[in-house]
C-alpha atoms as a PDB file:
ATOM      1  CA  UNK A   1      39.730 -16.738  18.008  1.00  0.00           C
ATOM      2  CA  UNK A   2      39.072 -15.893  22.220  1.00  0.00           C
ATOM      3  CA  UNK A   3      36.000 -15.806  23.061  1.00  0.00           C
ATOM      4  CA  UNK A   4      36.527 -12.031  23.691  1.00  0.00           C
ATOM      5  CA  UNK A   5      37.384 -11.034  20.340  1.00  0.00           C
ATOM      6  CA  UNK A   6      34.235 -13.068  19.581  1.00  0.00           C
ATOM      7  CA  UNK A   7      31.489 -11.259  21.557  1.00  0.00           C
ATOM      8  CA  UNK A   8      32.625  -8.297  20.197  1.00  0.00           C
ATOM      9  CA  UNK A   9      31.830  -9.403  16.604  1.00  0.00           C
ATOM     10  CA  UNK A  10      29.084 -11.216  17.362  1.00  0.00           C
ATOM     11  CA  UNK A  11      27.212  -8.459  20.454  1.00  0.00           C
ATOM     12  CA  UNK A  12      26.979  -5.394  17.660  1.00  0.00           C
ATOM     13  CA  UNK A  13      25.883  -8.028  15.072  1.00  0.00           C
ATOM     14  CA  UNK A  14      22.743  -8.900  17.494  1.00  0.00           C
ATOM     15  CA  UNK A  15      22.161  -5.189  18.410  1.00  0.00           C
ATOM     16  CA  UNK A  16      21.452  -4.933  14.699  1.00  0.00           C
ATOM     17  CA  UNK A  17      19.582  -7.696  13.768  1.00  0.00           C
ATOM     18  CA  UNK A  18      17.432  -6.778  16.962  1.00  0.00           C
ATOM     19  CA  UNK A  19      17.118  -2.909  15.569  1.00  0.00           C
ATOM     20  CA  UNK A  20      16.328  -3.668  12.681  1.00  0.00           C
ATOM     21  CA  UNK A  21      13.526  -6.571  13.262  1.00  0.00           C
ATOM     22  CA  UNK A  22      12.148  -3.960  16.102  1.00  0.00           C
ATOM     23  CA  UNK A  23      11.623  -1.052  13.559  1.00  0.00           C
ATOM     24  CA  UNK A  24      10.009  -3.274  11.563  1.00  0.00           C
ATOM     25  CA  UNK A  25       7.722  -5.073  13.667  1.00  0.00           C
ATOM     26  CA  UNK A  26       6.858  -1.396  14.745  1.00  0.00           C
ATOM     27  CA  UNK A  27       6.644  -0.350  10.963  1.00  0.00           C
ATOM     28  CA  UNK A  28       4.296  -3.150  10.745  1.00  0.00           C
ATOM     29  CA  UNK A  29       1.927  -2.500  13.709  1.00  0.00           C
ATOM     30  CA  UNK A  30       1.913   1.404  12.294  1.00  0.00           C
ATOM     31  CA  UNK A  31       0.501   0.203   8.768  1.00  0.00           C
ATOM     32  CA  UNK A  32      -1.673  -2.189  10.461  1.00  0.00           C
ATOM     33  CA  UNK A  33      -3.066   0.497  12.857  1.00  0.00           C
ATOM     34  CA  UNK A  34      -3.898   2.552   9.937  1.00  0.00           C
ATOM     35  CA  UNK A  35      -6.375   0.341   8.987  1.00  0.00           C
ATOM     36  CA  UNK A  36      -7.806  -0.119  11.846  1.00  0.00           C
ATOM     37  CA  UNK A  37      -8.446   3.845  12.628  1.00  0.00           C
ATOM     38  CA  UNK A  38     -10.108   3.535   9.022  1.00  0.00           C
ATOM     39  CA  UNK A  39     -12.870   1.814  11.152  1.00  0.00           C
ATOM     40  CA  UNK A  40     -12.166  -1.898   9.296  1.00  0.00           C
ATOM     41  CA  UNK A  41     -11.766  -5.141  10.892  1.00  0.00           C
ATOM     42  CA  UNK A  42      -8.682  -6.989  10.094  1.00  0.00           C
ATOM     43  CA  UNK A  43      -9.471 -10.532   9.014  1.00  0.00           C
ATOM     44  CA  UNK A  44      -6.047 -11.166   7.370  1.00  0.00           C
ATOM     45  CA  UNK A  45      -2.825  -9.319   7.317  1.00  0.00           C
ATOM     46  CA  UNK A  46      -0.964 -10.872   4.578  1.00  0.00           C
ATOM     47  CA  UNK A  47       2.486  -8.346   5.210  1.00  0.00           C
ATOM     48  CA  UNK A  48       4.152  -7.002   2.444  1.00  0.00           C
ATOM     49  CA  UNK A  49       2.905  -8.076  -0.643  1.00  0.00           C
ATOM     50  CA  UNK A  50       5.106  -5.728  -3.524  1.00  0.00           C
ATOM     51  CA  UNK A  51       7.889  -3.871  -3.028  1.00  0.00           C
ATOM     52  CA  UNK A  52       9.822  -1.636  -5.842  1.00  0.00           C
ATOM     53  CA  UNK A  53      11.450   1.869  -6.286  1.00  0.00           C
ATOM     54  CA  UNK A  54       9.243   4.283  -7.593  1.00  0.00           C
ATOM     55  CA  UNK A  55      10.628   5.722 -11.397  1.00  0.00           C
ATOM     56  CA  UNK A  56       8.840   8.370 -13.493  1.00  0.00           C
ATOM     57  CA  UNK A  57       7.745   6.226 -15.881  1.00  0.00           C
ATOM     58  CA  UNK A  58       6.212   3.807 -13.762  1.00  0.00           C
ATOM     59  CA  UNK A  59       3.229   6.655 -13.334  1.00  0.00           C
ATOM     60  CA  UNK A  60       1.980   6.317 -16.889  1.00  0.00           C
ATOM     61  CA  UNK A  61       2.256   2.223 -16.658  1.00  0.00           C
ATOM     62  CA  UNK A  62       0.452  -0.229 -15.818  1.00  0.00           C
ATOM     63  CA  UNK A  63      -0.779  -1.366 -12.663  1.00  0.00           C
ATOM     64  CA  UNK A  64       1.041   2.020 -11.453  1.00  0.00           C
ATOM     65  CA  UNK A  65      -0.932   4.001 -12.739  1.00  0.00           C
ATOM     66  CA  UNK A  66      -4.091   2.692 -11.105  1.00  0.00           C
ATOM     67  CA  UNK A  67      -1.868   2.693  -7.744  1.00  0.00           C
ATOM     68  CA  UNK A  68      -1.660   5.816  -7.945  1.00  0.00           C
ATOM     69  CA  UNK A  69      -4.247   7.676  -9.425  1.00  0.00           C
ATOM     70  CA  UNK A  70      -6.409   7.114  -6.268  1.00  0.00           C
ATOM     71  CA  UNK A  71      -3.894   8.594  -3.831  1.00  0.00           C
ATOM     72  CA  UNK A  72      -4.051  12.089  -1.443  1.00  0.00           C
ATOM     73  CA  UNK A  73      -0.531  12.815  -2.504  1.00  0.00           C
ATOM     74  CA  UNK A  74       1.410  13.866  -5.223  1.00  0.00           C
ATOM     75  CA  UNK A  75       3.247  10.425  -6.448  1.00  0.00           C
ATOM     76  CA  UNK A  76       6.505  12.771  -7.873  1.00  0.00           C
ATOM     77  CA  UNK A  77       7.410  13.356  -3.923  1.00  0.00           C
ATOM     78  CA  UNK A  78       8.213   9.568  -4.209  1.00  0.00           C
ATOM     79  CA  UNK A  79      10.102   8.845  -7.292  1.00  0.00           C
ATOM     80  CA  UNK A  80      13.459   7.424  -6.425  1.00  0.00           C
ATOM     81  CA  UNK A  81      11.980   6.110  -2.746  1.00  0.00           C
ATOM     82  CA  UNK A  82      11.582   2.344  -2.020  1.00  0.00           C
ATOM     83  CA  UNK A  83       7.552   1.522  -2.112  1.00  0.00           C
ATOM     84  CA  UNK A  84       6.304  -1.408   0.482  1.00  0.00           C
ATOM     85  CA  UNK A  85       2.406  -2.142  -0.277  1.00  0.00           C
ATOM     86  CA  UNK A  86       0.656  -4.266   2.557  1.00  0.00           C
ATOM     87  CA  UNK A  87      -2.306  -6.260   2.027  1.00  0.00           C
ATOM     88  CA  UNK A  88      -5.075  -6.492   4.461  1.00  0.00           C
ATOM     89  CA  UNK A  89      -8.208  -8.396   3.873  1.00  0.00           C
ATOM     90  CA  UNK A  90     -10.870  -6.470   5.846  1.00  0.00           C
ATOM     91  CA  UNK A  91     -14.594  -6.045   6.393  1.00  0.00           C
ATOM     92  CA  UNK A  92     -16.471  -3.359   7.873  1.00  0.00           C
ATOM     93  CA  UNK A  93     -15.303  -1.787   4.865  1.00  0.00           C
ATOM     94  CA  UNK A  94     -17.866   0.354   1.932  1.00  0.00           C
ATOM     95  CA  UNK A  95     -17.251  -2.260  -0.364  1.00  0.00           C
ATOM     96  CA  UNK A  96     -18.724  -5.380   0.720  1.00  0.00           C
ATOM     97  CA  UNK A  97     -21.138  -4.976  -0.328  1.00  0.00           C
ATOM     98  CA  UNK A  98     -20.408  -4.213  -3.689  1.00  0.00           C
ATOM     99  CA  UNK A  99     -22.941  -6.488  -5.836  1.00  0.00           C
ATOM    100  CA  UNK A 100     -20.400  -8.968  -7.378  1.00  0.00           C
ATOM    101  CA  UNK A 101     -18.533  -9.336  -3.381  1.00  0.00           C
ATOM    102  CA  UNK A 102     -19.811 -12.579  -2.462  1.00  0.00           C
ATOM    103  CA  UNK A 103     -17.561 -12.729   0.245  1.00  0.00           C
ATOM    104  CA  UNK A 104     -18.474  -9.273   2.225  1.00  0.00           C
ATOM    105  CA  UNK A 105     -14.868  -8.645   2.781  1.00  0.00           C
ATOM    106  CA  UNK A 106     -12.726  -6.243   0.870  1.00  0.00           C
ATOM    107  CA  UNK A 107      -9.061  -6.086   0.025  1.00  0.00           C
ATOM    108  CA  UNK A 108      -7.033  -3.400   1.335  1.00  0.00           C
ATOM    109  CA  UNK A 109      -3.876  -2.198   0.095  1.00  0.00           C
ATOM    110  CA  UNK A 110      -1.744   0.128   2.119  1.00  0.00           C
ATOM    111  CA  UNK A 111       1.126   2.427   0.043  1.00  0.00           C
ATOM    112  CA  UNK A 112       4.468   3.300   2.442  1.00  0.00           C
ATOM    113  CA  UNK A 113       7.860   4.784   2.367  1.00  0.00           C
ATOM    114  CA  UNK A 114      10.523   4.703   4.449  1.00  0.00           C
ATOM    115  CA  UNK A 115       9.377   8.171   5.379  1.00  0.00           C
ATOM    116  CA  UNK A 116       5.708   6.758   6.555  1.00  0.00           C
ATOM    117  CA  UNK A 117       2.502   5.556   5.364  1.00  0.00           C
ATOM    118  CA  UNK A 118       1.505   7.176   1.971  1.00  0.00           C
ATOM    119  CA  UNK A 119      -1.916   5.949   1.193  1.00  0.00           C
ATOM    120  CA  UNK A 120      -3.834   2.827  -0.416  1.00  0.00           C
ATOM    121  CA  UNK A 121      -6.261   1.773  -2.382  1.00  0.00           C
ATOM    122  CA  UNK A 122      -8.876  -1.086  -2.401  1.00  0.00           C
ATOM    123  CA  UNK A 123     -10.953  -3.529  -4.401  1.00  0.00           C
ATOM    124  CA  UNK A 124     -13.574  -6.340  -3.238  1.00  0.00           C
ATOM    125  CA  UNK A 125     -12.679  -9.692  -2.406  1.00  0.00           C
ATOM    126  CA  UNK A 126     -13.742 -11.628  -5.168  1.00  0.00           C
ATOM    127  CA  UNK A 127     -13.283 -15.183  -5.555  1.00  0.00           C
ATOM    128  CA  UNK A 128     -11.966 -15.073  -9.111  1.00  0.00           C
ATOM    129  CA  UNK A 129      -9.133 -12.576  -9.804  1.00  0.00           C
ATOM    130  CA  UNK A 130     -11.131  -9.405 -11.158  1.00  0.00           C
ATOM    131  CA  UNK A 131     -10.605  -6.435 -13.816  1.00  0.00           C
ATOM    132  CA  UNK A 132     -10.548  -3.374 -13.628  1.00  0.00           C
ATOM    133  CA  UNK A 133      -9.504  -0.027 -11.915  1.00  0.00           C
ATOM    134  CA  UNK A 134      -9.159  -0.385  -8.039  1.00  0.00           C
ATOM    135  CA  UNK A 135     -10.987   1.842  -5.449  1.00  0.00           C
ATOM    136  CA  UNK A 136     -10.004   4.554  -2.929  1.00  0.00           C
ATOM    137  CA  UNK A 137      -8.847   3.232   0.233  1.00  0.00           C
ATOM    138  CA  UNK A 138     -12.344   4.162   1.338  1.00  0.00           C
ATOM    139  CA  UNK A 139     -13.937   2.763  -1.529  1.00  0.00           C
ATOM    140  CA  UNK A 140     -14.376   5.585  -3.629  1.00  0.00           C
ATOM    141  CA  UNK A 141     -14.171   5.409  -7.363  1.00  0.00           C
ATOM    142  CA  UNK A 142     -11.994   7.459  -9.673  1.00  0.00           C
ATOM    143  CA  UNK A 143     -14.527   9.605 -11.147  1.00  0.00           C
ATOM    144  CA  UNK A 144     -15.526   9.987  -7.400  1.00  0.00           C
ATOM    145  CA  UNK A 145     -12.501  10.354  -6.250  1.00  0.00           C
ATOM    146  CA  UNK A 146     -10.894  13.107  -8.640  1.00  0.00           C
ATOM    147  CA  UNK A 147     -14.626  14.549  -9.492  1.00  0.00           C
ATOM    148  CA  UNK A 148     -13.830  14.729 -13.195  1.00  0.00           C
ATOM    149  CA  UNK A 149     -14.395  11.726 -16.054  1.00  0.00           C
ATOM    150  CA  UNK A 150     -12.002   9.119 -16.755  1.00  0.00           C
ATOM    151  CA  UNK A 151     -11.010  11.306 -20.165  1.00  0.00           C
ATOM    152  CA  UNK A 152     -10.347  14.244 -18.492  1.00  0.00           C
ATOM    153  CA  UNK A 153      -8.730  12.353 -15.594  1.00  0.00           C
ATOM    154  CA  UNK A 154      -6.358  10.827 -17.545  1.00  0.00           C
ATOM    155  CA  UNK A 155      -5.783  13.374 -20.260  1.00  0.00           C
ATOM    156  CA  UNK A 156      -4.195  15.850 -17.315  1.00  0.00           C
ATOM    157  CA  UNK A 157      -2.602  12.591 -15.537  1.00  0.00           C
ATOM    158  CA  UNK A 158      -0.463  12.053 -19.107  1.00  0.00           C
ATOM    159  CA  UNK A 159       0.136  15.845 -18.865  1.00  0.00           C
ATOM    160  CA  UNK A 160       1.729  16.018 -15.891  1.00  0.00           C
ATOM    161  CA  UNK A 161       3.638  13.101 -16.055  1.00  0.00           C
ATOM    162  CA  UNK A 162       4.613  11.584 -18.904  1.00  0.00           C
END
């Protein structure tokens, strides 16, 4: 092969590969800025940590549910879509100082789409893994979040989408 006929293969190959790494370092810097107009300190960004297409289903399972439940939007806008969640460990953030958050920092979980940033949701930094039901992105609690019990919560989340 002449070197012509290979700079032709190989020039829109790099065009490409340099698109596609620029959208997502910018992608990237989007999420991270996010955060940071959340009024949090970055400590760590540990990039994408889960990625998976949203199904029905999913909404009524396990850990999706939890995902989910804490979020602005309405999750059905997103069913089909590809879902990239971000972790960020962070401080600055409502819950460090959440009794059992012996480390004052908080991880932070950022929800997006190929059509943009959806939400997230948060839980402290413990040392040990934890249980439990995860936080707002601002640290909020279901109950506090929704303004209705757990019950009730989840009674109308079954409705609507199982």
């Amino acid at each position: 092969m002449n070197i012509n006929k290979r700079m032709m293969i190989l020039v829109p190959l790099l065009l490409l590969i340099g698109c596609s790494t620029s959208k997502t370092i910018e992608n990237d810097l989007m999420i991270e800025q996010y955060v940071l107009d959340r009024g949090y300190t970055i400590v760590h960004n540990e990039g994408i940590v889960h990625e998976y297409t949203l199904h029905k289903k999913q909404l009524v399972e396990m850990p999706y549910v939890q995902y989910w439940s804490v979020q602005d939007v309405d999750p059905l806008m997103y069913v089909g879509e590809k879902i990239s969640t971000s972790k960020f460990i962070v401080s600055g953030h409502p819950l460090d100082n959440n009794s059992k958050n012996e480390n004052q920092q908080t991880n932070v979980y950022i929800m997006s789409s190929a059509t943009g940033i959806i939400g997230g949701y948060s839980y402290p930094a413990h040392s040990e893994m934890n249980d439990g039901w995860v936080y707002t992105i601002d640290g909020q609690t279901l109950e506090q979040h929704t303004g209705t019990s757990y019950r009730v919560w989840l009674e109308q989340w079954q409705d609507k989408y199982k």
